[in-house]
Protein backbone atom coordinates (compact mmCIF):
# COMPACT_ATOMS: atom_id res chain seq x y z
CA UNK A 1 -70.39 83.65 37.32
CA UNK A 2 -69.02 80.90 35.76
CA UNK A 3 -65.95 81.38 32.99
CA UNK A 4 -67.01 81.33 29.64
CA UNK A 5 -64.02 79.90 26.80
CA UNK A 6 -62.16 82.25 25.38
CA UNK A 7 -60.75 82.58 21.69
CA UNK A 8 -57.24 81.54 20.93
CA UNK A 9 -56.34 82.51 17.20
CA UNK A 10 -55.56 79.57 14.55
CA UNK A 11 -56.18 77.30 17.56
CA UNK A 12 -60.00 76.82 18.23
CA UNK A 13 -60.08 77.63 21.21
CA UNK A 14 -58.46 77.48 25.03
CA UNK A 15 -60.14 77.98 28.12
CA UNK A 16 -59.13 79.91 31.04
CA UNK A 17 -60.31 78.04 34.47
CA UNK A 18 -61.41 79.59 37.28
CA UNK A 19 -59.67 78.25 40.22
CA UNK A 20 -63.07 77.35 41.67
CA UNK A 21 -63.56 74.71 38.29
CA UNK A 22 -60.07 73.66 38.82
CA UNK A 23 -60.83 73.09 42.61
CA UNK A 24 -63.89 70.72 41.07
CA UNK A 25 -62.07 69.29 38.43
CA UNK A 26 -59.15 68.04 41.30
CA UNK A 27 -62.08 66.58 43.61
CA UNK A 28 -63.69 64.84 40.69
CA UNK A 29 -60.46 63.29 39.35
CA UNK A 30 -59.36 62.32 43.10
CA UNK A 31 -62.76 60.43 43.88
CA UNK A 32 -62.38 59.12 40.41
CA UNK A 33 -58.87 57.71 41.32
CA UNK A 34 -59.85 56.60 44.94
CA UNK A 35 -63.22 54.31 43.77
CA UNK A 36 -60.52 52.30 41.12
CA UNK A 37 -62.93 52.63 38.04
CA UNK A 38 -60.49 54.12 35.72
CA UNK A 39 -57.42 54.36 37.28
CA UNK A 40 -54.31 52.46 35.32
CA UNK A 41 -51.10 51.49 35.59
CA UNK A 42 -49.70 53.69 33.16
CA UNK A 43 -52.55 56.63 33.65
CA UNK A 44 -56.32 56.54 32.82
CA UNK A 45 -58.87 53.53 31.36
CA UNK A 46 -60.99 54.79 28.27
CA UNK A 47 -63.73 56.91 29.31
CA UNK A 48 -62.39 58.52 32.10
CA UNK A 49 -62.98 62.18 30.47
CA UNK A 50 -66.39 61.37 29.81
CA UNK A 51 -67.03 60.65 33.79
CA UNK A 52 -65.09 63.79 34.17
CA UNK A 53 -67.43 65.34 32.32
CA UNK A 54 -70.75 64.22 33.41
CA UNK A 55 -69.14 65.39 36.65
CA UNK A 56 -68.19 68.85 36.55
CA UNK A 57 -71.88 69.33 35.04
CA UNK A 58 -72.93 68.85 38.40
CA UNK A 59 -70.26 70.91 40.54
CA UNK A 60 -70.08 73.66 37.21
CA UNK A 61 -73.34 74.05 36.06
CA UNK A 62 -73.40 76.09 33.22
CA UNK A 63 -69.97 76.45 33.07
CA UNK A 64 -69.77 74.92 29.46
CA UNK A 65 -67.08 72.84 30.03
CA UNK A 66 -66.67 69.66 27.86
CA UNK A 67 -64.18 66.73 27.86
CA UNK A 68 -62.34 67.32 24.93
CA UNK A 69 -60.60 69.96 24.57
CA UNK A 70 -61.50 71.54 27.97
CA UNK A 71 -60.41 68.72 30.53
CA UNK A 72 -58.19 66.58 28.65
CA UNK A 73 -56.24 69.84 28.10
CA UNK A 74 -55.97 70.99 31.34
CA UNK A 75 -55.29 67.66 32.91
CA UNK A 76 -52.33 67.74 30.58
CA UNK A 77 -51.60 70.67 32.25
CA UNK A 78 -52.03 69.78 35.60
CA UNK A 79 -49.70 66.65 35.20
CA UNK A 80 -46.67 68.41 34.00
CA UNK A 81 -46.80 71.11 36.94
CA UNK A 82 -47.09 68.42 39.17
CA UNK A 83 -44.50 66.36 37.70
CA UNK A 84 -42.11 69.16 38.23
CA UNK A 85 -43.01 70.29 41.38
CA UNK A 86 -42.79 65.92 42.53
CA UNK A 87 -39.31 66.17 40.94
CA UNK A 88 -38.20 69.17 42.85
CA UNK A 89 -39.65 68.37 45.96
CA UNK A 90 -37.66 64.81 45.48
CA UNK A 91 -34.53 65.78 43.88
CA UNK A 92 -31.81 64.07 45.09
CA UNK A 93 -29.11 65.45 42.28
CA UNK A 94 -26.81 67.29 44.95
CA UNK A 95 -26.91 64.24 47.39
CA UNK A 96 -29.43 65.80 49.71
CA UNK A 97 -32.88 67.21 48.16
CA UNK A 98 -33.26 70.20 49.81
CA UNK A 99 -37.08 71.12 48.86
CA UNK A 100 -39.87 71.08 50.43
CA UNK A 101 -43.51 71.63 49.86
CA UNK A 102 -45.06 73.85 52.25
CA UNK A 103 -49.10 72.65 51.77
CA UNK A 104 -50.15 75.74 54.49
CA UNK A 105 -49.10 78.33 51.70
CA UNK A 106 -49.02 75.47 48.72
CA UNK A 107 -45.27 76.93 47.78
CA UNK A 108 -42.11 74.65 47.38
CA UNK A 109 -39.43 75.88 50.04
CA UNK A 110 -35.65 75.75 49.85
CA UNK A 111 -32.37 78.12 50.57
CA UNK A 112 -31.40 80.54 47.73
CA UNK A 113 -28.31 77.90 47.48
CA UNK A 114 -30.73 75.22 46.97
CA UNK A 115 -32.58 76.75 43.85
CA UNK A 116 -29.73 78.41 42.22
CA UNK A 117 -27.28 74.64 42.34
CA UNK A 118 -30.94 73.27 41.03
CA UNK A 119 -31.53 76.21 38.25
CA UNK A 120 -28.51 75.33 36.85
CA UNK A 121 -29.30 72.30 35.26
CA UNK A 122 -32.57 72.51 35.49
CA UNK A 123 -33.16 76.03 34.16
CA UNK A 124 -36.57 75.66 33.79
CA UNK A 125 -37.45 75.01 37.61
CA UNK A 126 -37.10 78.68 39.07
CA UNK A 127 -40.40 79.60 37.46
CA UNK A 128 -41.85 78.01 40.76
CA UNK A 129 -39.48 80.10 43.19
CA UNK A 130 -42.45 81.76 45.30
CA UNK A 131 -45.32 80.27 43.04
CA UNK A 132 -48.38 78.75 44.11
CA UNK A 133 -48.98 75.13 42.90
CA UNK A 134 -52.53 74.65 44.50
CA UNK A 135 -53.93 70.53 45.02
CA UNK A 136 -50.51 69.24 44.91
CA UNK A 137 -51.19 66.66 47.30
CA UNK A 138 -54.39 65.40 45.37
CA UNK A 139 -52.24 65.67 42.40
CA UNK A 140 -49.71 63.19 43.99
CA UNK A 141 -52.75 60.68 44.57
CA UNK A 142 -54.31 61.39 41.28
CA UNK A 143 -51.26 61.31 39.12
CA UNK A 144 -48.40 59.68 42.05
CA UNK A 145 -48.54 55.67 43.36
CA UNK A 146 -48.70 56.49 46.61
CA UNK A 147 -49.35 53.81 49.24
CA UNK A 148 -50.33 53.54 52.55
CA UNK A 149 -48.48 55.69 55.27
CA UNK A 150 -47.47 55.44 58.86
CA UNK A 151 -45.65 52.55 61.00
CA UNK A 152 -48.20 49.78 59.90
CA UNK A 153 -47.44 50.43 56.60
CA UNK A 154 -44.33 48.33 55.03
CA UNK A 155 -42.95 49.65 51.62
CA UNK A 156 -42.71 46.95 49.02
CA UNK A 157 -38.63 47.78 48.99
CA UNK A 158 -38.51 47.01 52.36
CA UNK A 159 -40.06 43.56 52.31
CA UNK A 160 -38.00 42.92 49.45
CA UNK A 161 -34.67 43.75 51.39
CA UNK A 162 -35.71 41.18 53.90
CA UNK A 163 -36.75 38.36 51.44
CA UNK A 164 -33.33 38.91 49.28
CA UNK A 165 -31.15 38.77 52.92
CA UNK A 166 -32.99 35.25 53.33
CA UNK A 167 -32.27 33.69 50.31
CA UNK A 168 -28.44 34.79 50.24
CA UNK A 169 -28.93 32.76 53.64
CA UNK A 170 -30.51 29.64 52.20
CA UNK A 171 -28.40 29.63 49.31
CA UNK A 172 -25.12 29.44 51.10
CA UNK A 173 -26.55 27.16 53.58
CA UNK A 174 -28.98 24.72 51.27
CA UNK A 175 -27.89 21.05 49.90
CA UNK A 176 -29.09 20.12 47.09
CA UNK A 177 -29.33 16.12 46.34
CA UNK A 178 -26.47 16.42 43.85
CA UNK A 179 -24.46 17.92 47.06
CA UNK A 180 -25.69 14.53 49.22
CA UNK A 181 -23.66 12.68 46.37
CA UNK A 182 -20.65 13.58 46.18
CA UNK A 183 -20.23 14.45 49.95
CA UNK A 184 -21.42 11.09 50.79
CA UNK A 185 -20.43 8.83 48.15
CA UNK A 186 -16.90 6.53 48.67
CA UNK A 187 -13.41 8.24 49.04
CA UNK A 188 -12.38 6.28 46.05
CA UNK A 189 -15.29 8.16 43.91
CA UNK A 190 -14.44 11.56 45.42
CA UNK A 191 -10.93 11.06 44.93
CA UNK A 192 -11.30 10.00 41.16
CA UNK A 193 -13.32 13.64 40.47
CA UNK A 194 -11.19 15.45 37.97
CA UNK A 195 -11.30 19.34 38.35
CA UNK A 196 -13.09 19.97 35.07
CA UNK A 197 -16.20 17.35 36.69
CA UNK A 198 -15.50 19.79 39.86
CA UNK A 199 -15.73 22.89 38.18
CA UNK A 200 -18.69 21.49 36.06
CA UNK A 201 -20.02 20.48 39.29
CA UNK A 202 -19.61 23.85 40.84
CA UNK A 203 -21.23 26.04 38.50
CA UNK A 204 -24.67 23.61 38.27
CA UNK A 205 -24.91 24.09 42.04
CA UNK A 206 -24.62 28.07 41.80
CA UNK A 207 -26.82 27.94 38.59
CA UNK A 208 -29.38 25.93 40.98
CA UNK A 209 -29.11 28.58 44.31
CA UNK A 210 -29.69 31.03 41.90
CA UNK A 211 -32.41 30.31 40.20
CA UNK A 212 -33.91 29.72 43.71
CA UNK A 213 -32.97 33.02 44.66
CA UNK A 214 -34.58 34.75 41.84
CA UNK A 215 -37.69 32.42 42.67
CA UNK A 216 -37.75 34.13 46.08
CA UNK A 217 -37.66 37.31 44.81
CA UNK A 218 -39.93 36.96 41.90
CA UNK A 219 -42.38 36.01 44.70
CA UNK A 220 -41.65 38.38 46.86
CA UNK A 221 -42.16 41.32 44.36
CA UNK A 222 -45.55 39.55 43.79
CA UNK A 223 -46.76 39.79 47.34
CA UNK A 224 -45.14 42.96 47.86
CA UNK A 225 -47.46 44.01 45.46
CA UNK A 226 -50.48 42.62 46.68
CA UNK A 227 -49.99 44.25 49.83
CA UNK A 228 -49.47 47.72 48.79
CA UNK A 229 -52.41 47.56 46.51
CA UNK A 230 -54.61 46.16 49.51
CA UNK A 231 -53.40 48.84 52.02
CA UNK A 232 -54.45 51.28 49.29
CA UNK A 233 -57.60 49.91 48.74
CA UNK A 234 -58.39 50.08 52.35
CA UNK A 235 -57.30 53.42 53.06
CA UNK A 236 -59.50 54.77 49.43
CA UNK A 237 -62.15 52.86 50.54
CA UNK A 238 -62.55 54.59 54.27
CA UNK A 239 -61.71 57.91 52.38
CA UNK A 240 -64.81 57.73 50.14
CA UNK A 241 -66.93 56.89 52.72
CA UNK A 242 -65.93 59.64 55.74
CA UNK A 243 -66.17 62.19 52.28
CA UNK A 244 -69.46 61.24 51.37
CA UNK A 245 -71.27 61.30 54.99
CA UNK A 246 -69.42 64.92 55.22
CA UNK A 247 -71.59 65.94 52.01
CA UNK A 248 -74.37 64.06 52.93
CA UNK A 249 -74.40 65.82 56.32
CA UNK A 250 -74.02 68.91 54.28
CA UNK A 251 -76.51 68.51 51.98
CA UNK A 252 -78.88 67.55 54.59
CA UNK A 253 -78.54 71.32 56.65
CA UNK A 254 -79.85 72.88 53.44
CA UNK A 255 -83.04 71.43 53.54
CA UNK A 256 -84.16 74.12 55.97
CA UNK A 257 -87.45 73.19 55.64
CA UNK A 258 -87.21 70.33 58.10
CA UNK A 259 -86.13 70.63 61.73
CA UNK A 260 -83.01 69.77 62.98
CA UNK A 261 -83.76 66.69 64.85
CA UNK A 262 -85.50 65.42 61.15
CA UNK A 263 -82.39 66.11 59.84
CA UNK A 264 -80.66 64.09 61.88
CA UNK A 265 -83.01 61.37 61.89
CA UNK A 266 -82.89 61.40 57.38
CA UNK A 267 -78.95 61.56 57.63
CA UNK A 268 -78.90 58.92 59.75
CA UNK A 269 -80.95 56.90 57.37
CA UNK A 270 -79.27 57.63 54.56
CA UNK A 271 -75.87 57.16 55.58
CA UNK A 272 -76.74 53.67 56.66
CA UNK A 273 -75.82 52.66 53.35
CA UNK A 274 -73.18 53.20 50.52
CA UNK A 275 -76.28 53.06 47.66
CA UNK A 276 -78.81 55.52 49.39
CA UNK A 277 -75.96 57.68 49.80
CA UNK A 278 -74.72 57.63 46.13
CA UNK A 279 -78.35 57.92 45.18
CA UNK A 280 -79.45 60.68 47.36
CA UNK A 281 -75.62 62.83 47.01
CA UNK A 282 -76.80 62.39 42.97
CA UNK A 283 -80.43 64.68 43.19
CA UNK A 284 -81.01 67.82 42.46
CA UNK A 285 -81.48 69.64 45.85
CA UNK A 286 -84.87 70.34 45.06
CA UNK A 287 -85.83 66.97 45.06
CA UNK A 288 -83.72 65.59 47.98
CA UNK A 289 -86.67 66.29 50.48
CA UNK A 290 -89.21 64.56 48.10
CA UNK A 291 -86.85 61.75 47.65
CA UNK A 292 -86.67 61.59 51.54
CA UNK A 293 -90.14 61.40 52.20
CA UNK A 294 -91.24 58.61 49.45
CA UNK A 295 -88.10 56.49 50.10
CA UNK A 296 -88.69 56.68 54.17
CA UNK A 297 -92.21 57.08 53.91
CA UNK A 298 -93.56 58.03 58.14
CA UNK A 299 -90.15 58.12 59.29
CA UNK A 300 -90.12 61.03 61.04
């Protein structure tokens, strides 16, 4: 039975989630994140509660839950926990870390010295010493900027590393045409240089390698980008698809009504396509086998 709001006094009121709405609410958020339509920079485009919304009225029927305050609330919620738990799990304040996440029992994991050196500037923390924090690796793709993973996959750092180590190369090995010109002019004109024209001289040449440096690196930071954002793309894009043909396959063995083989034969159909799968994933399961028959009319 789904969980009906509850009254909070002088504040409207606040809802208590059950974790199977929570377990929605994740799911929706993370195929919101992974098909790019509201995901920003800095957190969510305008309307994303609305989407949220029109979601959970599918996976919650009848649950009564709205955008505002409902979601918006508990995604605030969400956020911090996971912001904590990110924290923890990548603390480097004592040099090492020392947390883990254990996703088996969803629990963070350290030595008693571990969490006592961390609750003492971070008081706040221990309230997660043997707590559950459910979704927290949807969280970090819903709330984190996590990119691809796995020896393929080159972080933007590193390919910056590598660009930076070649242009300290080409600017202590590049000649410039102002170089040429002194180097090659007559003794009599490199001999007549005073040291303020050589100083003078001097700092236009590093002013020069380094704004070709930074030119490097400006443009390395750009594809850097570019390439993280594309391996993410990629890896969302083959992620929506395997999760849809899972529910389409799932929807498909409660049609009872048809055999097996038909079925398979309908599934196959449907998940030919990105559209009819959208489209038939979007029915009302009592209409799915109707939809079946007029869209594939003699198919099986």
């Amino acid at each position: 039975m789904a969980t009906q709001p509850t009254p909070q006094s002088g504040k409207g009121q606040r809802r208590k989630w059950a974790h199977f709405e929570v377990a929605n609410l994740v799911k929706a958020m993370k195929d919101m994140v992974n098909s790019g339509a509201y995901k920003a920079d800095n957190g969510f485009k305008p309307g994303y509660i609305t989407f949220l919304e029109e979601a959970l009225k599918v996976s919650c029927p009848n649950s009564g839950i709205k955008g505002r305050p409902h979601i918006e609330s508990h995604i605030k919620t969400l956020k911090k926990d996971w912001s904590m738990v990110h924290d923890m799990v990548n603390s480097t304040h004592d040099g090492s870390g020392g947390f883990s996440f254990d996703t088996s029992r969803n629990v963070i994991v350290a030595s008693d010295d571990v969490w006592d050196d961390y609750a003492r500037h971070s008081p706040e923390a221990s309230q997660w010493r043997n707590k559950l924090f459910h979704h927290y690796e949807d969280c970090c793709i819903i709330f984190g900027r996590d990119g691809a993973t796995g020896e393929e996959a080159r972080a933007p750092a590193d390919i910056l590393e590598e660009v930076n180590a070649v242009a300290d190369s080409s600017s202590s090995n590049s000649s410039k045409p102002e170089d040429a010109i002194f180097s090659t002019g007559s003794k009599s004109r490199s001999r007549s240089a005073t040291p303020e024209v050589t100083i003078a001289r001097k700092k236009k040449k590093q002013s020069v390698d380094n704004n070709y440096g930074d030119s490097i690196v400006k443009a390395a930071q750009i594809i850097a980008e570019g390439i993280s954002k594309a391996q993410i793309g990629i890896i969302n894009a083959i992620m929506i698809e395997k999760e849809k043909r899972q529910l389409v396959a799932a929807a498909m063995e409660e049609i009872t009504s048809l055999p097996a083989l038909d079925r398979s034969i309908y599934a196959t159909k449907v998940m030919s396509a990105p559209e009819l799968m959208d489209v038939f994933l979007s029915l009302k399961p009592s209409i799915r086998l109707p939809w079946l028959q007029k869209m594939f009319p003699g198919l099986v």
